[in-house]
C-alpha atoms as a PDB file:
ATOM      1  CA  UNK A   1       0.000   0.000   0.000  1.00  0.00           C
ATOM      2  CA  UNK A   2       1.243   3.446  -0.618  1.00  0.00           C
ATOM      3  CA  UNK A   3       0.517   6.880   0.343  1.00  0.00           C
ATOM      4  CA  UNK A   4       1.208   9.592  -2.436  1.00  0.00           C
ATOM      5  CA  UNK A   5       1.669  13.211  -0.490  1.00  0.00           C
ATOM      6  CA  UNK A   6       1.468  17.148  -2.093  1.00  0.00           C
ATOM      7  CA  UNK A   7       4.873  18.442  -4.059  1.00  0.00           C
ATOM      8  CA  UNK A   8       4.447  21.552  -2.714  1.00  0.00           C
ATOM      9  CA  UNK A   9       3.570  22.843   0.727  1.00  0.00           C
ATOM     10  CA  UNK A  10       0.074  23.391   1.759  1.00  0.00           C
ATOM     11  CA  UNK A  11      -1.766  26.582   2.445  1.00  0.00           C
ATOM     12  CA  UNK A  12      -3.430  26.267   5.031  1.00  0.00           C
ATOM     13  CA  UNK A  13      -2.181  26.802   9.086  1.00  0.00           C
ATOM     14  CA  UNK A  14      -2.238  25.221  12.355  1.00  0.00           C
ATOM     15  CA  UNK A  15      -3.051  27.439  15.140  1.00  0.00           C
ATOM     16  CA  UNK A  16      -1.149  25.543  17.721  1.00  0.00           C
ATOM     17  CA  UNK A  17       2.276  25.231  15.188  1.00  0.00           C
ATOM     18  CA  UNK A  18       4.221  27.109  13.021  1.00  0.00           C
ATOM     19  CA  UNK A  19       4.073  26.031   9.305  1.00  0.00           C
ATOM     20  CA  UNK A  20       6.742  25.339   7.029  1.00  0.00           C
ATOM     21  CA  UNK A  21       7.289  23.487   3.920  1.00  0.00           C
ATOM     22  CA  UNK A  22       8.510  19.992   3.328  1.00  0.00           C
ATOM     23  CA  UNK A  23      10.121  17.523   0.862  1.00  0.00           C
ATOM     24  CA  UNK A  24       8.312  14.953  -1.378  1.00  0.00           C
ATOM     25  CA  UNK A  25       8.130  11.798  -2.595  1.00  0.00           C
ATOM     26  CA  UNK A  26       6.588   8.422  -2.134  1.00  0.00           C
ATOM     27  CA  UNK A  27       6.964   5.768   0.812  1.00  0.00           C
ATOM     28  CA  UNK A  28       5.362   2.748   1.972  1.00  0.00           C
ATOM     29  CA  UNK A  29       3.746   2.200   5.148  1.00  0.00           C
ATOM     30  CA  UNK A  30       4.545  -1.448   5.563  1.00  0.00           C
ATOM     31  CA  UNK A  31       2.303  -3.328   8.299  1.00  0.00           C
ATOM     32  CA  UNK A  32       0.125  -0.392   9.013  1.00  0.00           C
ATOM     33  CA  UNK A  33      -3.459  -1.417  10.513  1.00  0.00           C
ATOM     34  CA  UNK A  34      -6.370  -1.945   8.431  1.00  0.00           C
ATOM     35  CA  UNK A  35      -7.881   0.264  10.918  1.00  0.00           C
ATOM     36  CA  UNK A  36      -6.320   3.577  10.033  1.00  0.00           C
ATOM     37  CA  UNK A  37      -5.788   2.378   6.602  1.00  0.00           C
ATOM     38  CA  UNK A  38      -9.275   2.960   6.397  1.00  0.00           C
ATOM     39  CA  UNK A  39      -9.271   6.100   7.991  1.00  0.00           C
ATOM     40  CA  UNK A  40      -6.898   7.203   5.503  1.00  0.00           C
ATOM     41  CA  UNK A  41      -9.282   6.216   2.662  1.00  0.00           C
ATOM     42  CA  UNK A  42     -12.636   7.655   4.669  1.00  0.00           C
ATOM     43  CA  UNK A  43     -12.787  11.667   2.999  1.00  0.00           C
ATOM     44  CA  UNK A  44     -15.857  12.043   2.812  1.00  0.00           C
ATOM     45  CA  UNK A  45     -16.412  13.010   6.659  1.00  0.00           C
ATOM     46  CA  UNK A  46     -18.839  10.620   7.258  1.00  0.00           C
ATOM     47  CA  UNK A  47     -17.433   9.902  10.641  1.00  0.00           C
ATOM     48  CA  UNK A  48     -15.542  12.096  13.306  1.00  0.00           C
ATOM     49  CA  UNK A  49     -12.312   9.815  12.979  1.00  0.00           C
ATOM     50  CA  UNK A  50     -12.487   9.905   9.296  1.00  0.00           C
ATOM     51  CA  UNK A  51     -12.585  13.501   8.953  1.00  0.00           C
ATOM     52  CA  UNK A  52      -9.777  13.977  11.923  1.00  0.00           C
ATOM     53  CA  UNK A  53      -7.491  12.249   9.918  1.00  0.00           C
ATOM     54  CA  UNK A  54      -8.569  13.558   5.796  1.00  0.00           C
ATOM     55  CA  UNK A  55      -5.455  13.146   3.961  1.00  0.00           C
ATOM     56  CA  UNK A  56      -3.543  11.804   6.348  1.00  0.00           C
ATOM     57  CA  UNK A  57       0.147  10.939   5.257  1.00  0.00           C
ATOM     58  CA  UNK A  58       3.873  10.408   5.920  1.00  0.00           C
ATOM     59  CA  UNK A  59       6.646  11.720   4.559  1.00  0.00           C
ATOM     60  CA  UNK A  60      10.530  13.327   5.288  1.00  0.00           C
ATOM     61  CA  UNK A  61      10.469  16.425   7.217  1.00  0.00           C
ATOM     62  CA  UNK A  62      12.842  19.067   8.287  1.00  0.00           C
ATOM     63  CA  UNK A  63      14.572  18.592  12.321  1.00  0.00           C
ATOM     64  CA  UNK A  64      13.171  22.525  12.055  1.00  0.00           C
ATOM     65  CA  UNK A  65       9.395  21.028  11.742  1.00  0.00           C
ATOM     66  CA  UNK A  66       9.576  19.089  14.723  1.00  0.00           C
ATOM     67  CA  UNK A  67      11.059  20.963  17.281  1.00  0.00           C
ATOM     68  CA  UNK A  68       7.140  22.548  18.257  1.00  0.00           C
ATOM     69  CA  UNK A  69       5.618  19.393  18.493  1.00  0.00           C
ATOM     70  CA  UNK A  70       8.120  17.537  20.539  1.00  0.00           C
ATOM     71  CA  UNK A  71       8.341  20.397  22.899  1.00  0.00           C
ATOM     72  CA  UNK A  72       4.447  20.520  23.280  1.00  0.00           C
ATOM     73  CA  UNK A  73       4.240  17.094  23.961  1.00  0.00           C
ATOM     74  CA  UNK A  74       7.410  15.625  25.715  1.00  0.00           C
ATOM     75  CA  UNK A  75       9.038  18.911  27.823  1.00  0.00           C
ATOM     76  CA  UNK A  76       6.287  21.466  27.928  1.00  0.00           C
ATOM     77  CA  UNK A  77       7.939  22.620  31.031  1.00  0.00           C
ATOM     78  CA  UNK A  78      11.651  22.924  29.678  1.00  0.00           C
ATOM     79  CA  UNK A  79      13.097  25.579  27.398  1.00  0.00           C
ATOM     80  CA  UNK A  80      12.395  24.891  23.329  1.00  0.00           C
ATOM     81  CA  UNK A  81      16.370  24.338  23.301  1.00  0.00           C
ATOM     82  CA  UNK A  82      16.096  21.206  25.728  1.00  0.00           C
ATOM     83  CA  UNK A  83      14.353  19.257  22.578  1.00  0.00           C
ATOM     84  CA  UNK A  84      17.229  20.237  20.019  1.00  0.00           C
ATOM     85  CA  UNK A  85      19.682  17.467  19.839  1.00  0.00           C
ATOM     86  CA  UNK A  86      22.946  18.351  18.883  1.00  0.00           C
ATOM     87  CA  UNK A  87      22.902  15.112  16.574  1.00  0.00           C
ATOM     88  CA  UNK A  88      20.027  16.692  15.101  1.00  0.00           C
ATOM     89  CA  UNK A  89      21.347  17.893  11.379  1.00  0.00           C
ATOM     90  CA  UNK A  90      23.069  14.278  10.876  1.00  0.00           C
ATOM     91  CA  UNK A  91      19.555  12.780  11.267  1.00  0.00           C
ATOM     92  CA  UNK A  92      16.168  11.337   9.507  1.00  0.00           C
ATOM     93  CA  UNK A  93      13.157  13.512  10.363  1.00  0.00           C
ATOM     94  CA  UNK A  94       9.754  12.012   9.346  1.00  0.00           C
ATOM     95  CA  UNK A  95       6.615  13.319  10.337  1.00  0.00           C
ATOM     96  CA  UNK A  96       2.557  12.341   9.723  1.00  0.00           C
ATOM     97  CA  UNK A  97       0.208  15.236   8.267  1.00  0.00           C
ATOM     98  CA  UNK A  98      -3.026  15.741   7.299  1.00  0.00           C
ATOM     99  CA  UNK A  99      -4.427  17.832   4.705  1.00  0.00           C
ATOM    100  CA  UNK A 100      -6.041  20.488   7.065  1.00  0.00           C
ATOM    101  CA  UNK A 101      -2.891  21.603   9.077  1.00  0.00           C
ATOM    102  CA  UNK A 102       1.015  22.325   7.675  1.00  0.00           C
ATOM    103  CA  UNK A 103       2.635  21.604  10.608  1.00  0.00           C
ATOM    104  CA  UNK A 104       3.277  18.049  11.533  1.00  0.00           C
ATOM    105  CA  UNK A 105       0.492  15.856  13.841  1.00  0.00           C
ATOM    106  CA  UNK A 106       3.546  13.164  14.432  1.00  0.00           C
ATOM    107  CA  UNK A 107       7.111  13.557  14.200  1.00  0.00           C
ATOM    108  CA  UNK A 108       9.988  11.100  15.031  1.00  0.00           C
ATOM    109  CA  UNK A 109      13.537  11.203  14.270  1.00  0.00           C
ATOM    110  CA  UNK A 110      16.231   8.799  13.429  1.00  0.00           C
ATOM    111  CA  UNK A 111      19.681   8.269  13.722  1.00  0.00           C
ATOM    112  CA  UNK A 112      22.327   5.363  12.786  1.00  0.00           C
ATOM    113  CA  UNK A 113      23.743   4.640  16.473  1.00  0.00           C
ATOM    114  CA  UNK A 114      25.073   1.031  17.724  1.00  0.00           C
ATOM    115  CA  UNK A 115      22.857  -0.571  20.103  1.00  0.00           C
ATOM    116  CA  UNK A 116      24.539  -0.026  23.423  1.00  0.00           C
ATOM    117  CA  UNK A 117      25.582  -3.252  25.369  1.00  0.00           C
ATOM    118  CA  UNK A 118      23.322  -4.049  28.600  1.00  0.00           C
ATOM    119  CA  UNK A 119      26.208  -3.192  31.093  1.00  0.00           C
ATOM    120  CA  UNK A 120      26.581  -6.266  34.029  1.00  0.00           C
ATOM    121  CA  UNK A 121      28.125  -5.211  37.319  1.00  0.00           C
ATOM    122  CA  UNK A 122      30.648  -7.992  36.646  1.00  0.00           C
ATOM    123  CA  UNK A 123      31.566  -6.987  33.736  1.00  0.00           C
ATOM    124  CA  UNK A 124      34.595  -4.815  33.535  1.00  0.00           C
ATOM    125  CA  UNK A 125      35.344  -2.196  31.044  1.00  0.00           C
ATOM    126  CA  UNK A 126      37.141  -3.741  28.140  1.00  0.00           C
ATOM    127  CA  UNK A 127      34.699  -6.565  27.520  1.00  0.00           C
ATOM    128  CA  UNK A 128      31.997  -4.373  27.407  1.00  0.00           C
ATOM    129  CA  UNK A 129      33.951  -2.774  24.539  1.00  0.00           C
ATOM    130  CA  UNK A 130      34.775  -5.508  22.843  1.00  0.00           C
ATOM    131  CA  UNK A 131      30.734  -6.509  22.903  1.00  0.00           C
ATOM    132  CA  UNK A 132      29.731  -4.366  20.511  1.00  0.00           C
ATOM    133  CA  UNK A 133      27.534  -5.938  17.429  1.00  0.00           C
ATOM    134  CA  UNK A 134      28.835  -6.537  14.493  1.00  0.00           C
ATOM    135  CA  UNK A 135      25.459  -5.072  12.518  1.00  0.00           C
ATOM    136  CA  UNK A 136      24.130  -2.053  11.820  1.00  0.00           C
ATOM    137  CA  UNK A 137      21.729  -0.236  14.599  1.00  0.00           C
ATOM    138  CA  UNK A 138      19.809   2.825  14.688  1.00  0.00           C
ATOM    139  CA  UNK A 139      17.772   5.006  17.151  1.00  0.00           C
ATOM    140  CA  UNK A 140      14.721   6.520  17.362  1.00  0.00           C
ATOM    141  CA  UNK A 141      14.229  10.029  19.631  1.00  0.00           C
ATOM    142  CA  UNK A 142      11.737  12.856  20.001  1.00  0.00           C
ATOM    143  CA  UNK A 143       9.121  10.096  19.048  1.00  0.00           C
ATOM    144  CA  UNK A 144       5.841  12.349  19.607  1.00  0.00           C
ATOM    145  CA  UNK A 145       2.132  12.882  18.451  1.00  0.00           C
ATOM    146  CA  UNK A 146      -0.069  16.000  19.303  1.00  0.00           C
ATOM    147  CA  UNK A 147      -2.712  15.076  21.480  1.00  0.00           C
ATOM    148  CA  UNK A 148      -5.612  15.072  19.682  1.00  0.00           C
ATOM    149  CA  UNK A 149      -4.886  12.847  17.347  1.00  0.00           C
ATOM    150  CA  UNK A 150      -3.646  10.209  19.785  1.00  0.00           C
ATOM    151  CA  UNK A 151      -5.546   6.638  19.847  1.00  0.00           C
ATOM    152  CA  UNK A 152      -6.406   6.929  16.344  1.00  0.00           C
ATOM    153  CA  UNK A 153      -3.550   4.625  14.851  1.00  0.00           C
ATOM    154  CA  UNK A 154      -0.925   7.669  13.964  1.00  0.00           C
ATOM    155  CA  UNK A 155       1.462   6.941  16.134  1.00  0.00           C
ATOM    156  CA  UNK A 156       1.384   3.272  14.993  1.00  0.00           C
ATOM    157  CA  UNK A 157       2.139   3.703  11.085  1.00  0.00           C
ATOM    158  CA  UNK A 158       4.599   6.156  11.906  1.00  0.00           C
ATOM    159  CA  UNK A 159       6.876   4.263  14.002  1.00  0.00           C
ATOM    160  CA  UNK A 160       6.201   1.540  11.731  1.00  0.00           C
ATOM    161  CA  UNK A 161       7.147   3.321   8.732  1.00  0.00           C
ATOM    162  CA  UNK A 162      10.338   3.698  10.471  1.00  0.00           C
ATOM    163  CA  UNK A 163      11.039   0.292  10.347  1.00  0.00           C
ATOM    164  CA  UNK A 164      10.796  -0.271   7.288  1.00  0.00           C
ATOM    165  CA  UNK A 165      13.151   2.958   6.543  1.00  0.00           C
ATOM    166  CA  UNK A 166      15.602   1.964   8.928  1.00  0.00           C
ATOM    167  CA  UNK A 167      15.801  -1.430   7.460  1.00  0.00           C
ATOM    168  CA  UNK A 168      15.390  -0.339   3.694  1.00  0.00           C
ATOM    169  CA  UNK A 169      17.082   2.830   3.490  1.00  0.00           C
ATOM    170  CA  UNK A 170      19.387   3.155   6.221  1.00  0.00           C
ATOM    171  CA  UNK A 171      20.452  -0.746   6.233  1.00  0.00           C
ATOM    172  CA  UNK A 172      20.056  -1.615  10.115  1.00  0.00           C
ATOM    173  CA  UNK A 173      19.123  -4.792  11.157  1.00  0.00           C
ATOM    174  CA  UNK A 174      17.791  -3.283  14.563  1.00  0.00           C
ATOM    175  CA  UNK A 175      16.322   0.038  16.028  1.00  0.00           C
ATOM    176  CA  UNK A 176      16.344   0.899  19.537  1.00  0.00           C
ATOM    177  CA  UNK A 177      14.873   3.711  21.676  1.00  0.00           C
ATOM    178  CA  UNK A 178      14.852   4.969  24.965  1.00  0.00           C
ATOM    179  CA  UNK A 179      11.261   4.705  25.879  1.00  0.00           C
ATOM    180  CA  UNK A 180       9.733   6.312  28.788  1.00  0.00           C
ATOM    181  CA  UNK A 181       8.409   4.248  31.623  1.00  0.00           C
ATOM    182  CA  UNK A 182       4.504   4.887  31.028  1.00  0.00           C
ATOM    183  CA  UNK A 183       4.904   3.864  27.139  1.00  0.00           C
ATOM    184  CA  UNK A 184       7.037   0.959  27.490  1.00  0.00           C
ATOM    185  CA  UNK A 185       3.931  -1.458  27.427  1.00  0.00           C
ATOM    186  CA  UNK A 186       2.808   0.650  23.954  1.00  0.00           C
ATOM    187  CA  UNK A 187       5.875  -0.202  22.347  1.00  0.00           C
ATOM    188  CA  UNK A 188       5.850  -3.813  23.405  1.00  0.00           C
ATOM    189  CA  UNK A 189       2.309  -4.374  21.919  1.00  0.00           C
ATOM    190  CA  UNK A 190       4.412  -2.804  18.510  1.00  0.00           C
ATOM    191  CA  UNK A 191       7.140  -6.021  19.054  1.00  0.00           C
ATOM    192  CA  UNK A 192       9.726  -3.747  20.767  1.00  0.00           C
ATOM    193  CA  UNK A 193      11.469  -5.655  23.596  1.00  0.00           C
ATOM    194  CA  UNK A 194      13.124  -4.167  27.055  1.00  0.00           C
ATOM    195  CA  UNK A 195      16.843  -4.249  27.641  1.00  0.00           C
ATOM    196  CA  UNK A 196      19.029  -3.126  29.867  1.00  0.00           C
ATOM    197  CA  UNK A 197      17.790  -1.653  33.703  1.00  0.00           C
ATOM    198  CA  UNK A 198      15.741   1.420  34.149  1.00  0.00           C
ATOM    199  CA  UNK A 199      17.126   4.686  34.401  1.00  0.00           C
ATOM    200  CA  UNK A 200      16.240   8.246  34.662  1.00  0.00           C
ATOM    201  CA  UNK A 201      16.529  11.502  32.822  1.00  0.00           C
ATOM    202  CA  UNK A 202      15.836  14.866  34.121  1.00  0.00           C
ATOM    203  CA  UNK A 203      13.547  13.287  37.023  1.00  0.00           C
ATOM    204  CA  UNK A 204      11.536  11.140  34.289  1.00  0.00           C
ATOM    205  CA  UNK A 205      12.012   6.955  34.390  1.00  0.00           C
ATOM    206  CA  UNK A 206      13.115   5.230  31.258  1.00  0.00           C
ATOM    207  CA  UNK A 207      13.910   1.691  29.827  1.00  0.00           C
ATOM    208  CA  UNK A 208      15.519   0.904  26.623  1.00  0.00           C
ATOM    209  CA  UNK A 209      13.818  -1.118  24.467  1.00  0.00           C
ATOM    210  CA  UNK A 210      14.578  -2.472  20.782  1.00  0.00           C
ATOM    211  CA  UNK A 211      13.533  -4.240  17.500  1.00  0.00           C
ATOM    212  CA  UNK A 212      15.035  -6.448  15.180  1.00  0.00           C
ATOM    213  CA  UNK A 213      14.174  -5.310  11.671  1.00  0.00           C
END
């Protein structure tokens, strides 16, 4: 199944986001849910869901296009600056749109990073170095969906697509995250699988978690 998305940017605003333009193409949303494949299909408003998501598609974005959203939804409370990674321009920004709004409803960013070994206390430093896979991993960060369209199968083809574009273009055989606490059962449900021990991260609990691709 494929989604084809605009050439040129759309016209219309977001009132909660800042619009800007984005690049095109054509990409396929490999093992997304017959559910919001529907929804995707569903423009002539018949139903609320339906007309929440009209036009709804995925596509490569700018790092600049999803620095609102991921502040809005994962560190309201901390300076715009705390979601800009410094890895940021070496990444793979995708986000999900629909045809009413310019700015982004989903955004996630990639980036080619080794899996990191699961440290044991009895292991000593040199053979955790020498433990690192021989394969090709990337990461997923700033993995975030406004509100309002949450529970209606975005975030699902999203990540999704991801896998597939980590495997296809970016040639990793796995992609791991560092997933908060309170989503780690979301993922899971998505075939992700927890490694490593919990941590913490400016007062917020996270596990890592990761998928072979």
């Amino acid at each position: 199944m494929y989604v084809l998305y605009r050439t040129a940017p759309l016209r219309s605003t977001c009132s909660q986001l800042l619009p800007s333009s984005s690049d095109s193409g054509r990409y396929n949303i490999e093992g997304a849910t017959s559910n919001i494949w529907c929804t995707v299909l569903n423009m002539n408003g018949s139903n609320d869901r339906g007309s929440l998501l009209e036009g709804f598609h995925i596509e490569p974005t700018t790092v600049e296009q999803t620095i609102a959203l991921r502040h809005a939804v994962l560190w309201p409370h901390k300076p715009e600056s705390h979601v800009r990674l410094p890895e940021d321009d070496s990444g793979y920004h995708f986000g999900a749109f629909v045809s009413s709004c310019d700015a982004p409803i989903a955004v996630i960013s990639v980036f080619k990073e080794p899996l990191p070994p699961v440290i044991d206390s009895e292991q000593d430093e040199a053979s955790i170095s020498e433990a690192k896979p021989p394969f090709e991993a990337g990461r997923f960060r700033k993995f975030a969906c406004d509100s309002v369209y949450q529970g209606h199968g975005v975030g699902t083809a999203l990540l999704r697509h991801v896998f597939s574009a980590a495997r296809d273009q970016l040639g990793c055989c796995v992609l791991w995250c560092d997933a908060r606490l309170s989503t780690s059962n979301w993922y899971e449900r998505r075939g992700m699988q927890i490694f490593g021990p919990v941590f913490t991260k400016s007062g917020v609990g996270y596990i890592r978690m990761k998928a072979t691709l």
